[in-house]
Protein backbone atom coordinates (compact mmCIF):
# COMPACT_ATOMS: atom_id res chain seq x y z
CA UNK A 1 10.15 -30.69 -6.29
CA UNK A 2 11.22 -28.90 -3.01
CA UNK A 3 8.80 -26.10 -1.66
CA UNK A 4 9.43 -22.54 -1.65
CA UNK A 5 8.46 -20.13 0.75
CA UNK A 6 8.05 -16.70 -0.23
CA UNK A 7 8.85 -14.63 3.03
CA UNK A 8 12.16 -13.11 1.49
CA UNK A 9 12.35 -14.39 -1.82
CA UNK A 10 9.93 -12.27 -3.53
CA UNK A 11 10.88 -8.54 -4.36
CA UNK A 12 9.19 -5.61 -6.04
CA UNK A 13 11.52 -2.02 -6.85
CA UNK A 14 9.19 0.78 -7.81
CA UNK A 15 11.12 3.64 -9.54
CA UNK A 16 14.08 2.78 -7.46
CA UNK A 17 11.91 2.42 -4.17
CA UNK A 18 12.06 -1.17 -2.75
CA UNK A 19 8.44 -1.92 -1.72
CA UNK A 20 8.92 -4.88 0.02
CA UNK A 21 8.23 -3.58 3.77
CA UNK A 22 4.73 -2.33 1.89
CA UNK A 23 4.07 -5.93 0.44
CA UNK A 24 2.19 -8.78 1.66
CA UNK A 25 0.56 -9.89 -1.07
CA UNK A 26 2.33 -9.40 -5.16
CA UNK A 27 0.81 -11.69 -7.95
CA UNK A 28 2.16 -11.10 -11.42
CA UNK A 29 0.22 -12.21 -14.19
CA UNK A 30 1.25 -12.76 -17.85
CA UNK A 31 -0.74 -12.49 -20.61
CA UNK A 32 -0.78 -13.62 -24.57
CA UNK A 33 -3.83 -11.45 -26.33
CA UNK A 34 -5.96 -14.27 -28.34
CA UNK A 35 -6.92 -13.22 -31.87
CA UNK A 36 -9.92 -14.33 -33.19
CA UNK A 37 -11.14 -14.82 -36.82
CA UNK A 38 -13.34 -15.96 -39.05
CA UNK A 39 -13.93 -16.34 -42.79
CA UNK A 40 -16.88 -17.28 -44.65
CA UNK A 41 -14.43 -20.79 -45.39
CA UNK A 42 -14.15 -20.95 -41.52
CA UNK A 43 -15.71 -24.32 -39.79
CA UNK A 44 -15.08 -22.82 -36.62
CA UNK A 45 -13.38 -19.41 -35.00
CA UNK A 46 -9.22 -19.79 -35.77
CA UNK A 47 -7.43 -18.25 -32.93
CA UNK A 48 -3.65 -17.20 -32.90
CA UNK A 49 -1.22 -15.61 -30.36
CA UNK A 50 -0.91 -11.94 -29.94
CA UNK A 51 1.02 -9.53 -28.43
CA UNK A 52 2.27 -10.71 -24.51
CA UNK A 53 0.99 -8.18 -21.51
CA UNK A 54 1.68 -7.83 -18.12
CA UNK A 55 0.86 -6.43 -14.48
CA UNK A 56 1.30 -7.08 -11.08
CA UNK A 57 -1.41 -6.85 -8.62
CA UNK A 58 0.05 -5.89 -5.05
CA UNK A 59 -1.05 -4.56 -1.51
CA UNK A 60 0.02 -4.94 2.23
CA UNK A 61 0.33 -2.55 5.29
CA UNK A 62 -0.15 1.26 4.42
CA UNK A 63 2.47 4.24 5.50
CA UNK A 64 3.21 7.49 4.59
CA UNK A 65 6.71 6.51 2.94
CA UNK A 66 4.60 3.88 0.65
CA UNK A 67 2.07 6.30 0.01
CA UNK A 68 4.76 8.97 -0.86
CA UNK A 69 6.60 6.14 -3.10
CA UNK A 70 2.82 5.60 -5.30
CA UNK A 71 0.80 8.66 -4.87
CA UNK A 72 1.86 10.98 -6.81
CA UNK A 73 1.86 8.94 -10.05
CA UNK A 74 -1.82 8.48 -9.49
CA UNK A 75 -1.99 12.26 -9.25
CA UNK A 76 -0.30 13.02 -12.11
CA UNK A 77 0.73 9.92 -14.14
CA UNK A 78 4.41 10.00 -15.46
CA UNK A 79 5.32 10.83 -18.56
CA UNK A 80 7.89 8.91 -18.65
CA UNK A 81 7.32 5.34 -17.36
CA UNK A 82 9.02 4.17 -14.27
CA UNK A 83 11.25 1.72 -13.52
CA UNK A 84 10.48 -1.85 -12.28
CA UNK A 85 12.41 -4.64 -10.93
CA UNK A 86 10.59 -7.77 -9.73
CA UNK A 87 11.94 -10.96 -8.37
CA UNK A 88 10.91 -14.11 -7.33
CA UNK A 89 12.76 -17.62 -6.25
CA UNK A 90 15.74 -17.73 -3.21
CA UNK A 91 19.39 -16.59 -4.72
CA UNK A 92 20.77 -18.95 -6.81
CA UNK A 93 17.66 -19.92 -8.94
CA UNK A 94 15.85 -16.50 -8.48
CA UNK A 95 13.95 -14.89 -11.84
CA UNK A 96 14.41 -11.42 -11.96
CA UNK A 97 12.76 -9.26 -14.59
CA UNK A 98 13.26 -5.67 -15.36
CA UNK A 99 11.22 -3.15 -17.12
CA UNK A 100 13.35 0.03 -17.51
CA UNK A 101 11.94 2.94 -17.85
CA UNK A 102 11.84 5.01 -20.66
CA UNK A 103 8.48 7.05 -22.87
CA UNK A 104 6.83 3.26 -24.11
CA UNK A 105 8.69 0.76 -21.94
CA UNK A 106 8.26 0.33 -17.91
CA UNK A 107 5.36 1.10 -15.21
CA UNK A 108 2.75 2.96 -14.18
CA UNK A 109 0.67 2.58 -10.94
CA UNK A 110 -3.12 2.26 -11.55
CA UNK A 111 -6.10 0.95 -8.81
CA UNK A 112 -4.20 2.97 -6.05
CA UNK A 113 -6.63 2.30 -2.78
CA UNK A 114 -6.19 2.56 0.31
CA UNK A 115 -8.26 0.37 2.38
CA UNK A 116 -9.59 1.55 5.92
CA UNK A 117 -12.72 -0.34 6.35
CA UNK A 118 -12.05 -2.66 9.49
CA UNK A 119 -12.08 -0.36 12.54
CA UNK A 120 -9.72 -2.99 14.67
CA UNK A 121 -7.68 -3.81 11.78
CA UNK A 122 -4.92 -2.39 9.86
CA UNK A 123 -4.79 0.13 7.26
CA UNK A 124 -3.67 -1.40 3.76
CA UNK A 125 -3.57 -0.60 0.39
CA UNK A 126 -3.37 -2.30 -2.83
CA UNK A 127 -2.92 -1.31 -6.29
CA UNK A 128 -2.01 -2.75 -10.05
CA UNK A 129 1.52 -2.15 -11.23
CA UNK A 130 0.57 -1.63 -15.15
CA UNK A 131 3.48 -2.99 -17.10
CA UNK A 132 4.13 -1.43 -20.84
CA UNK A 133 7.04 -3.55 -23.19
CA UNK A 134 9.01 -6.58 -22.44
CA UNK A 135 11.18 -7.27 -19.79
CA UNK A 136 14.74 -8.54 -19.20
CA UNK A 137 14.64 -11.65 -17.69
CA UNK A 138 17.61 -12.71 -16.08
């Protein structure tokens, strides 16, 4: 299995704002909720598959235009759900999964920070891309 890098073949759209200039770190994470029961029959807890979830966890160099792009969702969270477009993989066997947005499907930013804390360093930021509904995978 060949290697493959991910300087410029991961990207992130944020309610039609590319982010990846703002990005040095994205990590999506899927999720199946576990159901758990029990009867007085039971030997043991039975556990099925629930309903899938997902987010992305992101951060990388702070600006103005990034914190214009993310900001004022935090301030007043949208209504109706934005749309997101993430990628992964070079072109030609690249996953790309969108989540567009409508009242119960799409994204929301939540964990907006902006990180100052290192005097000689850089500002950054980094934030959870809350993901409602399934995707299209393509």
């Amino acid at each position: 299995m060949s290697r493959t890098a991910a300087k410029e073949n991961v990207g992130l759209t944020y309610n039609s704002v590319d982010l990846r200039a703002h990005l040095n770190s994205v990590s999506m994470e899927d999720v199946v909720e576990v159901i758990e029961s029990m009867t007085f029959a039971s030997t043991a807890i039975e556990k099925g598959a629930g309903a899938p979830s997902f987010k992305i966890s992101v951060g990388g160099p702070w600006s103005k235009t990034l914190h214009q792009a993310v900001a004022p969702d935090t301030l007043t969270p949208p209504t109706t759900l934005r749309t997101l477009v993430y990628y992964v993989g070079p072109s030609g066997s690249r996953v790309t999964r969108t989540w567009t947005g409508s009242a119960t499907v799409g994204a929301f930013i939540s964990n907006y920070k902006i990180d100052a804390t290192d005097p000689k360093g850089d500002i950054v930021w980094t934030g959870t891309l809350e993901l409602s509904g399934l995707p299209v995978e393509s």
